[in-house]
N, C-alpha and C. Protein backbone atom coordinates (compact mmCIF):
# COMPACT_ATOMS: atom_id res chain seq x y z
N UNK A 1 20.95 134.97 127.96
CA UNK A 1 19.87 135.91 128.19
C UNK A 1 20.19 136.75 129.42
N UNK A 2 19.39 137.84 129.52
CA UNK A 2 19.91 138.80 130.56
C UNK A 2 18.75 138.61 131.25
N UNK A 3 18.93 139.10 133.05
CA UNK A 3 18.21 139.42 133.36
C UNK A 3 18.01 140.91 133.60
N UNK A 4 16.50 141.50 133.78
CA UNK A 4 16.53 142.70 134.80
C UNK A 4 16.46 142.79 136.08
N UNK A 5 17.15 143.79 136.58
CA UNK A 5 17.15 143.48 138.40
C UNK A 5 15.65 143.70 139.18
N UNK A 6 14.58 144.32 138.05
CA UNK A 6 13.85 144.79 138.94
C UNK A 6 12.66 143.61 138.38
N UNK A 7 12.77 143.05 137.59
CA UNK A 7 12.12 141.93 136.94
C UNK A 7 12.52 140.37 137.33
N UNK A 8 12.25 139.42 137.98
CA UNK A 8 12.67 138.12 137.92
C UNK A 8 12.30 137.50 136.07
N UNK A 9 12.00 137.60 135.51
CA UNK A 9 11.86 137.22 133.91
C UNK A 9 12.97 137.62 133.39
N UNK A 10 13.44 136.68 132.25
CA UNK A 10 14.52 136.69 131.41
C UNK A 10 13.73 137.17 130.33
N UNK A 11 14.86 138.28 129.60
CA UNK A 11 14.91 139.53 128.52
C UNK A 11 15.49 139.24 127.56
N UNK A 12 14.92 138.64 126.55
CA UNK A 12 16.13 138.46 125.03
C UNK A 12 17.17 139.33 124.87
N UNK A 13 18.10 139.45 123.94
CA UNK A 13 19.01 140.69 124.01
C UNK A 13 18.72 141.40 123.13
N UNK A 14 19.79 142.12 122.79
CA UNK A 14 19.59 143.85 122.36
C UNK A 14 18.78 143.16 120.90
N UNK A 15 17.66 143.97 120.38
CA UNK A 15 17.46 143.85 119.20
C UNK A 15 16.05 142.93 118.68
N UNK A 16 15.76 142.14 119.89
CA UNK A 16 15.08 141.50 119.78
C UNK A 16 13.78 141.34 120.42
N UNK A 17 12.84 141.62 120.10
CA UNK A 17 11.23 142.23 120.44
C UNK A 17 10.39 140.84 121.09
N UNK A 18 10.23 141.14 122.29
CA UNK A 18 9.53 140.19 122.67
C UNK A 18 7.91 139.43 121.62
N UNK A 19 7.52 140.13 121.52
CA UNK A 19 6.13 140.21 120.57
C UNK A 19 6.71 139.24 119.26
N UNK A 20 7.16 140.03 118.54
CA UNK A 20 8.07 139.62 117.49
C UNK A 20 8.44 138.15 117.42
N UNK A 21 9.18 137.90 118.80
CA UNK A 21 9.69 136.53 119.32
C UNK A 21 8.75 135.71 119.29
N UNK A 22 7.48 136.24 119.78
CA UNK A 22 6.33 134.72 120.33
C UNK A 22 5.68 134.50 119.33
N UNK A 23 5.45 135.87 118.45
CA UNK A 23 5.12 134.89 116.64
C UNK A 23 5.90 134.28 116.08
N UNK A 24 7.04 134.11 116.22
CA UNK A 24 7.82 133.30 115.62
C UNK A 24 7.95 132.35 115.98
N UNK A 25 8.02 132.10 117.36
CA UNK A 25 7.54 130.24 118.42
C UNK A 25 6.35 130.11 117.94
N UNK A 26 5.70 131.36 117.93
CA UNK A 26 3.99 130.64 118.08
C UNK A 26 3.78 129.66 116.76
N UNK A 27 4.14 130.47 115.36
CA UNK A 27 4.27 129.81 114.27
C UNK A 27 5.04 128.84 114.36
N UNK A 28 6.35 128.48 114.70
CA UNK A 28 6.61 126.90 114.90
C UNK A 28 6.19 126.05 115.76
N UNK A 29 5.76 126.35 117.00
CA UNK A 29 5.60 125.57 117.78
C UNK A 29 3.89 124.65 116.81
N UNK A 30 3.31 126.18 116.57
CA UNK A 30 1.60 125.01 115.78
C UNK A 30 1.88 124.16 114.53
N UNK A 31 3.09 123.91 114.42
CA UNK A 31 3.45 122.90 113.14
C UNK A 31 3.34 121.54 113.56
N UNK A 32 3.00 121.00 112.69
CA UNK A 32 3.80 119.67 113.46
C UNK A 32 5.13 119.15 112.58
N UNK A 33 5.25 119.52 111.42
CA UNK A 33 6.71 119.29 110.77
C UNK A 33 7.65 120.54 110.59
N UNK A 34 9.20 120.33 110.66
CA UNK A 34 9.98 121.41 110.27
C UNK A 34 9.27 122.14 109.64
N UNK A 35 9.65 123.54 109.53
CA UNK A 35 9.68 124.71 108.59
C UNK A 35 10.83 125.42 108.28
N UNK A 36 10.51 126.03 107.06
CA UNK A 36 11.52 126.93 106.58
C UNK A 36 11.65 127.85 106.92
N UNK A 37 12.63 128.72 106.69
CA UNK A 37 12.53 130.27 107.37
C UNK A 37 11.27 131.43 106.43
N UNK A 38 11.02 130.71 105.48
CA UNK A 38 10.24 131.40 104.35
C UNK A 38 8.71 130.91 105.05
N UNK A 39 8.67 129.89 105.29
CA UNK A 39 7.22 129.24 105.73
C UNK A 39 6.69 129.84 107.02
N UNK A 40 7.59 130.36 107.96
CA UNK A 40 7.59 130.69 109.03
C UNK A 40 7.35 132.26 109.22
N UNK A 41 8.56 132.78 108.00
CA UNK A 41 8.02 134.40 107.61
C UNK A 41 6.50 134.43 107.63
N UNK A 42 6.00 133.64 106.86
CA UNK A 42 4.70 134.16 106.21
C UNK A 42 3.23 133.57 107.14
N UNK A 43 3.94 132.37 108.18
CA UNK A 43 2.68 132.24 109.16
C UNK A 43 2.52 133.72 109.83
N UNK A 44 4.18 133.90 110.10
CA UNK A 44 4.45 134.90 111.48
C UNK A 44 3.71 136.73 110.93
N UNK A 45 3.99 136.77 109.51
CA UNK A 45 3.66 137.98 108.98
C UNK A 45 4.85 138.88 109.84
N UNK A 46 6.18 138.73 109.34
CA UNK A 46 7.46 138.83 109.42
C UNK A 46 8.08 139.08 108.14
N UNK A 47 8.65 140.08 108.05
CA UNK A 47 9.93 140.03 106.68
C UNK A 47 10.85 138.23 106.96
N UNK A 48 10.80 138.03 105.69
CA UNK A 48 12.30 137.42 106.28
C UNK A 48 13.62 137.15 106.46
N UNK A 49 14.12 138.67 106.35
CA UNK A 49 15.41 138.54 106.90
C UNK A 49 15.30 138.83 108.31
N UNK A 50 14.38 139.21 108.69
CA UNK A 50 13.90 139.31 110.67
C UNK A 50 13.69 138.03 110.89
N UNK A 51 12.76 137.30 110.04
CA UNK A 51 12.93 135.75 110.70
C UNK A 51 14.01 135.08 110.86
N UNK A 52 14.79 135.74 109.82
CA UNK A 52 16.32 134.82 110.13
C UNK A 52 17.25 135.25 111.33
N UNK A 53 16.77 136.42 111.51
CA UNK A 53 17.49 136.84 112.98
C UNK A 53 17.33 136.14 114.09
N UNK A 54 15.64 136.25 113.62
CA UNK A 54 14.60 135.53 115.17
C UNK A 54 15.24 134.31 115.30
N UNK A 55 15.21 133.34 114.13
CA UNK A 55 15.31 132.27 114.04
C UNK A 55 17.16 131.46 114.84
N UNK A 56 17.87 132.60 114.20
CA UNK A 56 19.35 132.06 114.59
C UNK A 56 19.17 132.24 116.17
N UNK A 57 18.79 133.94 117.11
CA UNK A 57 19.05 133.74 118.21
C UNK A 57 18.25 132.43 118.55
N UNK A 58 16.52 132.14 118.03
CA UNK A 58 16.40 130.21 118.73
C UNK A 58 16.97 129.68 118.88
N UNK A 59 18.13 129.67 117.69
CA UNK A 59 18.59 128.60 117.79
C UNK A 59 20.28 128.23 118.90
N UNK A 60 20.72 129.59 119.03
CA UNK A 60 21.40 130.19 119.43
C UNK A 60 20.65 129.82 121.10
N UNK A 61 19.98 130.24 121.89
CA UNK A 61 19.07 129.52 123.56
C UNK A 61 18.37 128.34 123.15
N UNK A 62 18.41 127.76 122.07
CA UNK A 62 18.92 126.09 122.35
C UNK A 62 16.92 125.96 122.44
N UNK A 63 16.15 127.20 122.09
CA UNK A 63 14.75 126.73 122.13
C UNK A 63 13.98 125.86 120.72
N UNK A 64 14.67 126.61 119.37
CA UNK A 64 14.42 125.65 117.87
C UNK A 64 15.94 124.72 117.88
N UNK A 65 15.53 123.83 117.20
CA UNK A 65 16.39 123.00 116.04
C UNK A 65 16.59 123.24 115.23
N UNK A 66 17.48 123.71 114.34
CA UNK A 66 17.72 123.65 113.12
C UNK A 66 18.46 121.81 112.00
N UNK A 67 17.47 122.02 111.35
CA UNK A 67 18.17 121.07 110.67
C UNK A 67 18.19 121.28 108.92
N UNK A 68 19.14 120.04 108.33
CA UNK A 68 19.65 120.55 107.17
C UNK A 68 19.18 119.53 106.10
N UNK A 69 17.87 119.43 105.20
CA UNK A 69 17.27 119.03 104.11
C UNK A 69 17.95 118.98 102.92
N UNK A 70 18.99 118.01 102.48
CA UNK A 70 19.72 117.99 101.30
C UNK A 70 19.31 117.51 100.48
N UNK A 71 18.86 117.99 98.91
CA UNK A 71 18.18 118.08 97.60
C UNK A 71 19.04 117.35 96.34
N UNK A 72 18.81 117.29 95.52
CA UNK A 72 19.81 116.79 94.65
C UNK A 72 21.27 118.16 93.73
N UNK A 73 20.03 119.04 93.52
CA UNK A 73 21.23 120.45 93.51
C UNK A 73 20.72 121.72 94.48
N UNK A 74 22.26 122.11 94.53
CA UNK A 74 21.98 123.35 94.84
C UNK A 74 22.26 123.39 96.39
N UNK A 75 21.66 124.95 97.33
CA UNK A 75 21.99 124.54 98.62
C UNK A 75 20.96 123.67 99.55
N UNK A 76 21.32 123.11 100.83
CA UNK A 76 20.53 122.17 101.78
C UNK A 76 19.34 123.51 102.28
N UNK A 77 18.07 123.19 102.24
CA UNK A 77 17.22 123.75 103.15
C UNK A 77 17.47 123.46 104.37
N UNK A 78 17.16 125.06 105.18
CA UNK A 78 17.29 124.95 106.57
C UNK A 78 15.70 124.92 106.91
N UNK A 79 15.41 123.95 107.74
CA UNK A 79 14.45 123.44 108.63
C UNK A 79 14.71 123.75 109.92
N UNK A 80 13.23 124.23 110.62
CA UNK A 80 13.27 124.63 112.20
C UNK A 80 12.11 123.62 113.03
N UNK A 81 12.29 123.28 113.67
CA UNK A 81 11.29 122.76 114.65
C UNK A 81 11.66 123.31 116.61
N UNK A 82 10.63 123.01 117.23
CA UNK A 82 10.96 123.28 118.32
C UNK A 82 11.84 122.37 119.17
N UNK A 83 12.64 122.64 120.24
CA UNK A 83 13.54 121.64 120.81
C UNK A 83 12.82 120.81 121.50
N UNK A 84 12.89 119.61 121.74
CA UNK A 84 12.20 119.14 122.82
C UNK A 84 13.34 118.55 124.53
């Protein structure tokens, strides 16, 4: 994360909307189990290929978890929760 010089607060990087960001915590953090990136679109009222953006930089500053839900076919669901 960057900072600004004239700001002591840390600034997500290029691309990424603060606002944007805190519905997307806000919606995981009020869960109490993983979510999907689809479940999370639709608390957040987010497209979701933006949630998947939102979601990778989380996971990317280490603030969500991602984890991997394997089914009998097909691909593993990705699950998010917050880090603790």
């Amino acid at each position: 994360m960057r900072i600004s010089e004239s700001s002591p607060s840390p600034l997500p990087q290029k691309g990424i909307d603060i606002r944007t960001l805190e519905r997307i915590k806000k919606s995981i953090t009020g869960s109490l189990h993983p979510l999907s990136a689809e479940q999370i679109s639709k608390l957040a009222g987010v497209s979701l290929s933006t949630t998947r953006n939102y979601l990778s930089y989380l996971v990317e500053e280490q603030i969500i978890i991602e984890e991997q839900q394997y089914g009998t076919v097909g691909r593993p669901l990705r699950l998010y929760r917050i880090a603790n």
